[in-house]
N, C-alpha and C. Protein backbone atom coordinates (compact mmCIF):
# COMPACT_ATOMS: atom_id res chain seq x y z
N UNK A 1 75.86 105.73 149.60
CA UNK A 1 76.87 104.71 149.49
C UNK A 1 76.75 103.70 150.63
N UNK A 2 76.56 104.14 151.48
CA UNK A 2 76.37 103.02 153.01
C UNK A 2 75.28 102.18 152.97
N UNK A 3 74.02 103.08 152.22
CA UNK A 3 73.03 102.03 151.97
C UNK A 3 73.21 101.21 151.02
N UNK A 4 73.90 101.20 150.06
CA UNK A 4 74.56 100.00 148.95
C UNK A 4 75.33 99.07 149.78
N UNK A 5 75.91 99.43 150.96
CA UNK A 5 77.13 98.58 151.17
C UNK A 5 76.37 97.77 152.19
N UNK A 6 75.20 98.34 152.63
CA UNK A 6 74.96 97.80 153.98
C UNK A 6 73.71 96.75 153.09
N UNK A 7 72.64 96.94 152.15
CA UNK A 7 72.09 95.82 151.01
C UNK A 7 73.16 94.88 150.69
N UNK A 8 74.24 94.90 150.39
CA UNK A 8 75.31 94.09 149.82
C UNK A 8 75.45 93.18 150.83
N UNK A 9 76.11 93.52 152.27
CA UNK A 9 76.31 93.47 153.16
C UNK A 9 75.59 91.95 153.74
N UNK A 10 73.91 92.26 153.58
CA UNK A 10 72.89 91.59 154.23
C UNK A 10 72.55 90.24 153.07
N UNK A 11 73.37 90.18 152.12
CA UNK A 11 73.18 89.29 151.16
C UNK A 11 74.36 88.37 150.97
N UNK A 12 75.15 88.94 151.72
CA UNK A 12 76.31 87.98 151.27
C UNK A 12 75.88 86.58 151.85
N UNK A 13 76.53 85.90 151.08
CA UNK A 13 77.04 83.95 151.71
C UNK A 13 77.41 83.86 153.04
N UNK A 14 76.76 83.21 154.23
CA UNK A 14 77.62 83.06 154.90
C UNK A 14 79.14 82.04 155.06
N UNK A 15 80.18 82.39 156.08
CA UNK A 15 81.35 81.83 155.51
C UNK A 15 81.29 80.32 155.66
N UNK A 16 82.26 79.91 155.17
CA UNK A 16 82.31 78.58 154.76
C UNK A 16 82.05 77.77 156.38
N UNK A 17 81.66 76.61 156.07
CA UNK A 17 82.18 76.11 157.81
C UNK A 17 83.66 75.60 157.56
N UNK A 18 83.97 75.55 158.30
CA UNK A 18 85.99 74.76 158.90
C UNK A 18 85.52 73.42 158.53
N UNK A 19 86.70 73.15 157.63
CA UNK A 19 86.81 71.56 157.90
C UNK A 19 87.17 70.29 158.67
N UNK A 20 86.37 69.13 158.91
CA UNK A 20 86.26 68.52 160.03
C UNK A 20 87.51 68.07 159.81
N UNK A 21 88.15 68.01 161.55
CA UNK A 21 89.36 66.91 161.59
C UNK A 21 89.86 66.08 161.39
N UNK A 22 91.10 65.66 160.56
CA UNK A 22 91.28 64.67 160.10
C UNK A 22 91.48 63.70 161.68
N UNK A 23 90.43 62.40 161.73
CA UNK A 23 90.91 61.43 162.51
C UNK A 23 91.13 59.83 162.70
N UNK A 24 91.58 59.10 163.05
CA UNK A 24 91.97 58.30 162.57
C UNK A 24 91.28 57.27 161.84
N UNK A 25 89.79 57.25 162.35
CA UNK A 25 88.97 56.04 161.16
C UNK A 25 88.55 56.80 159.61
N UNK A 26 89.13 57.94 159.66
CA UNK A 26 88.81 59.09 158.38
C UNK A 26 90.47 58.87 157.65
N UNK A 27 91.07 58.81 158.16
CA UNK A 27 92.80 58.64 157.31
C UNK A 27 92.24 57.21 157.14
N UNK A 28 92.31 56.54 157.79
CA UNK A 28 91.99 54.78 157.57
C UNK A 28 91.34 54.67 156.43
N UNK A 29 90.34 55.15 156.57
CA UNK A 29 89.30 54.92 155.14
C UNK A 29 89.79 55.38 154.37
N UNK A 30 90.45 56.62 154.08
CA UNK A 30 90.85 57.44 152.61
C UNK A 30 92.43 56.09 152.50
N UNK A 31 93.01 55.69 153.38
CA UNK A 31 94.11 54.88 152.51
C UNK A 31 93.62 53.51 151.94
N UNK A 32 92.45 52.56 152.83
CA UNK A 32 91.88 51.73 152.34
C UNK A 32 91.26 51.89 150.61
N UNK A 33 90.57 53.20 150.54
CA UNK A 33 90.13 53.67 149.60
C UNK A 33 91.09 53.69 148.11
N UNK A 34 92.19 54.49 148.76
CA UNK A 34 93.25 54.10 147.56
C UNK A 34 93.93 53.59 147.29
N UNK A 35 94.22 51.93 148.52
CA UNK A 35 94.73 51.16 147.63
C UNK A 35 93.70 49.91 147.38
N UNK A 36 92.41 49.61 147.48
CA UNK A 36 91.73 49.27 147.12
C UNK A 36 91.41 49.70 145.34
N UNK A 37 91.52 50.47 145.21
CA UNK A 37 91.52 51.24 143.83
C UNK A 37 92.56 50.92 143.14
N UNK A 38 93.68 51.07 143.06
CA UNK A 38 95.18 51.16 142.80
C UNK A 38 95.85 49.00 142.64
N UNK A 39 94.91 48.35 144.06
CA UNK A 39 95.35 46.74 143.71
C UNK A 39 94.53 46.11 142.95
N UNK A 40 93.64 46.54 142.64
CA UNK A 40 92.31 46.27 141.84
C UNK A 40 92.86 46.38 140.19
N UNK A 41 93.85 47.18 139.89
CA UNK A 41 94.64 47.61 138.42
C UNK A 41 95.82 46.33 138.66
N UNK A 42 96.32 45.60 139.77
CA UNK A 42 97.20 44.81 139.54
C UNK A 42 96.49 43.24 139.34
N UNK A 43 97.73 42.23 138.81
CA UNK A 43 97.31 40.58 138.53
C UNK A 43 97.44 40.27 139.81
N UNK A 44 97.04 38.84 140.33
CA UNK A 44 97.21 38.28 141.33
C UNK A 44 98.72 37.99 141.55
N UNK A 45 99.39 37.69 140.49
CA UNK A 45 100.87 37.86 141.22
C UNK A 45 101.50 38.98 141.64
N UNK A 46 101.24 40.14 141.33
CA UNK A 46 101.93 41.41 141.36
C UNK A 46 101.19 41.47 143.13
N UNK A 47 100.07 41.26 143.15
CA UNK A 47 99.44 41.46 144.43
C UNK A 47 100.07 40.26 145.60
N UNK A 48 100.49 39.33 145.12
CA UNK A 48 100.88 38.62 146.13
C UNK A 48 102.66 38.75 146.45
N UNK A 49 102.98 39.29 145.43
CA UNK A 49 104.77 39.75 146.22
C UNK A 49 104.57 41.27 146.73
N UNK A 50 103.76 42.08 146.38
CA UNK A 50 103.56 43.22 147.35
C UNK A 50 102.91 42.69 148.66
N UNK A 51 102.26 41.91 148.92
CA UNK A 51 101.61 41.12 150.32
C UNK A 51 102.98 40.79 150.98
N UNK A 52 103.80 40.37 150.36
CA UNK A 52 105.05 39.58 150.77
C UNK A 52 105.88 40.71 151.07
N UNK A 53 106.19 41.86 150.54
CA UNK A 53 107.16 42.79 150.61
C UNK A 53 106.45 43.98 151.78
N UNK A 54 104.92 44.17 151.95
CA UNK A 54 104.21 44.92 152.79
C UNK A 54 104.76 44.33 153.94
N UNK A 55 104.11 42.55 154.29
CA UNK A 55 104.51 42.16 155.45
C UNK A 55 105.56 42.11 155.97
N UNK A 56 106.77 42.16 155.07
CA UNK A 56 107.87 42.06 155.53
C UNK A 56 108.40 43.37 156.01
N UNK A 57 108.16 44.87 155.70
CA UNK A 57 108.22 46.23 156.07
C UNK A 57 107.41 46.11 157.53
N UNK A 58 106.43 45.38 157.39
CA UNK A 58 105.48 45.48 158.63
C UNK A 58 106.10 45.04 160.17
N UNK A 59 106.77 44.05 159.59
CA UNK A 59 107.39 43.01 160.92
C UNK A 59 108.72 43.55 160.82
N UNK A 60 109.17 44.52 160.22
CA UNK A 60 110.62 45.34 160.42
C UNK A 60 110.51 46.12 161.70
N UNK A 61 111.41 45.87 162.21
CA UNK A 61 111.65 46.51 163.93
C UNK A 61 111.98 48.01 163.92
N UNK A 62 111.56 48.72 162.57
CA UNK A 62 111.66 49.98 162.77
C UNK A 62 110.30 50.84 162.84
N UNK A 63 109.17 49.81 162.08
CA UNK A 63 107.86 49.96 162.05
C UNK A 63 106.66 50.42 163.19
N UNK A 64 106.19 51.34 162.69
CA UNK A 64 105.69 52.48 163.57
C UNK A 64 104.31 52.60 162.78
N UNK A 65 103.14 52.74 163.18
CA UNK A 65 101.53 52.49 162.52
C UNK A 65 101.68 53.94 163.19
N UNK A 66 102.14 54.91 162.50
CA UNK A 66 101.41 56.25 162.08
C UNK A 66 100.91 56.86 161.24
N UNK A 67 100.07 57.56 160.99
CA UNK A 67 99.18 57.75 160.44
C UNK A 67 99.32 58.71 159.52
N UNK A 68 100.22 60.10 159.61
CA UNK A 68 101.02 60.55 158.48
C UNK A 68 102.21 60.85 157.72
N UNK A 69 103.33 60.47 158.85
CA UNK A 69 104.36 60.92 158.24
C UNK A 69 105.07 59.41 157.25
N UNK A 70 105.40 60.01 156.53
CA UNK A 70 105.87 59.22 154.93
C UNK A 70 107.23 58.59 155.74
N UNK A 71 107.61 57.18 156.41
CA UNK A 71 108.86 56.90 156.51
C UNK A 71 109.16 55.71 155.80
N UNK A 72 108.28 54.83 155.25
CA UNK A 72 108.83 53.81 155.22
C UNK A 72 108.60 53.46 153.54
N UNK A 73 109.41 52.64 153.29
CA UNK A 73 109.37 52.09 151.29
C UNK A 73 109.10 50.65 151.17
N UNK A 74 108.62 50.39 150.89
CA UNK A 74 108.62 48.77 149.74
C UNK A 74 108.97 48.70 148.80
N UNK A 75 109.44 48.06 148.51
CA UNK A 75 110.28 47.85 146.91
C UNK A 75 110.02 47.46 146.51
N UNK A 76 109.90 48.09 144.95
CA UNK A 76 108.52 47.73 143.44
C UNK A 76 107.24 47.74 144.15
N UNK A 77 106.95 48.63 145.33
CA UNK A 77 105.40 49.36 145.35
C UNK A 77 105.41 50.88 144.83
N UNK A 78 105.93 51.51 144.89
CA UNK A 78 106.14 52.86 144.14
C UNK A 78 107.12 53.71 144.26
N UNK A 79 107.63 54.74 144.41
CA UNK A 79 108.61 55.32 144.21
C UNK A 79 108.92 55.92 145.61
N UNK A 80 107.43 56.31 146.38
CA UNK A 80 107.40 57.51 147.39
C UNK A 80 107.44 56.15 148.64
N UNK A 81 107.39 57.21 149.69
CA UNK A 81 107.20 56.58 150.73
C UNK A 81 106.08 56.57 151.85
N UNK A 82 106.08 55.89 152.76
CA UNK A 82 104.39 55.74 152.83
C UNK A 82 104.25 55.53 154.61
N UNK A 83 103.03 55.84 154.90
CA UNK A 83 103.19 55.88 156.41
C UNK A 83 103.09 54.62 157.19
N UNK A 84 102.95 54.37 158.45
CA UNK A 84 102.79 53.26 158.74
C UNK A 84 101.10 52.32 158.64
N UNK A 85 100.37 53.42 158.93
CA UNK A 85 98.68 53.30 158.78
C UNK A 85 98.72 52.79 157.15
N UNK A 86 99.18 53.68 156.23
CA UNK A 86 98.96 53.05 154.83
C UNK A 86 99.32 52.09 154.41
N UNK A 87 100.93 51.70 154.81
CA UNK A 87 101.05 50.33 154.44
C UNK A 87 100.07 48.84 155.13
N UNK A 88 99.63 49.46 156.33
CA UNK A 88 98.36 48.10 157.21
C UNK A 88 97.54 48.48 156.17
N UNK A 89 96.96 49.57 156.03
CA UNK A 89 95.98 49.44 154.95
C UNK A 89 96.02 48.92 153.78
N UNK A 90 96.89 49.14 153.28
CA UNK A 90 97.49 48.40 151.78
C UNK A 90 97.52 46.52 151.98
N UNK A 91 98.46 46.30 153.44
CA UNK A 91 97.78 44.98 153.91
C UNK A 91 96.63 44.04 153.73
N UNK A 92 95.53 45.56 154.88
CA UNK A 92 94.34 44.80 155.09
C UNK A 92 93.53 44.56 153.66
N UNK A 93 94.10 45.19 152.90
CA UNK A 93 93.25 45.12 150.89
C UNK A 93 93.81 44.20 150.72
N UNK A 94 95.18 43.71 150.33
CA UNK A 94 95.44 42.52 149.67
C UNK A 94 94.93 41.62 150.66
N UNK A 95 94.76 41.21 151.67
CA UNK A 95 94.29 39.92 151.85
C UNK A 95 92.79 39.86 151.90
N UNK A 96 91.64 41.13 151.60
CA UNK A 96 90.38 41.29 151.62
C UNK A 96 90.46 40.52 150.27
N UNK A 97 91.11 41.01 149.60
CA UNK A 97 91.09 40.77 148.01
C UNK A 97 91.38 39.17 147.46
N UNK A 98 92.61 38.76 148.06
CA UNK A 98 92.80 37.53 147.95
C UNK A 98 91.69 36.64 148.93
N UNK A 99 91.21 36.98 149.69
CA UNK A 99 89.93 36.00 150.37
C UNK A 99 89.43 36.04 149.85
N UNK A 100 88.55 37.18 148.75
CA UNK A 100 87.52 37.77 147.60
C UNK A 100 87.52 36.33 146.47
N UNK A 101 89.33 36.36 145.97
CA UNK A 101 88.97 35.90 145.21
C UNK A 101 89.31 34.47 145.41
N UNK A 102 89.92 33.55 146.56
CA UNK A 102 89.81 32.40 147.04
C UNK A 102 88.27 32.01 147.11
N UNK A 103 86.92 32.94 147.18
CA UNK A 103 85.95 32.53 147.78
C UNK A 103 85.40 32.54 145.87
N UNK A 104 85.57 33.29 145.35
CA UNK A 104 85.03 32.67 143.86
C UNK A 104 85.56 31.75 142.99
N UNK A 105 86.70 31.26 144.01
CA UNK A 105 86.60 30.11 142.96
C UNK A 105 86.29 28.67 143.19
């Protein structure tokens, strides 16, 4: 029996590695990522009163660029609430996007 366990033993997988830390140009990218994805499904007007309603959350004197905890809302951007890093990110897309498309036309 020990020699079964100890063959078994010498074959297994080794374990997984740990996953790397979430840090801040890695949150950055994953929120760029999804709302790049997500403003890309809206018209140019829907994108330019969320620009208007982001910036205006942004320049609110309660506004805090952290990186995960959910405090803050925009209204008619979605239901949940969103951190301070995501809404700059959500920012820095709409105006990538609107330069995008100022430059094709």
């Amino acid at each position: 029996m020990d020699d079964n366990w100890n063959l078994l033993a010498r074959h297994r997988p080794p374990p997984p590695a740990p996953p790397e830390p979430l840090t801040t140009e890695r949150i950055d990218a994953g929120y760029r990522l999804y709302w790049t994805k997500t403003a890309l499904t809206w018209d140019n007007e829907r994108r330019a009163l969320m620009a208007d309603r982001v910036a205006a959350v942004i320049a609110g004197p309660d506004f805090e660029n952290n990186a995960l905890e959910r405090r803050f809302r925009v209204d008619g951007l979605d239901d949940l609430a969103h951190s301070g890093a995501s809404l700059l990110a959500l920012a820095e897309v709409l105006r990538a996007l609107d330069a995008f498309d100022a430059e094709a036309e």
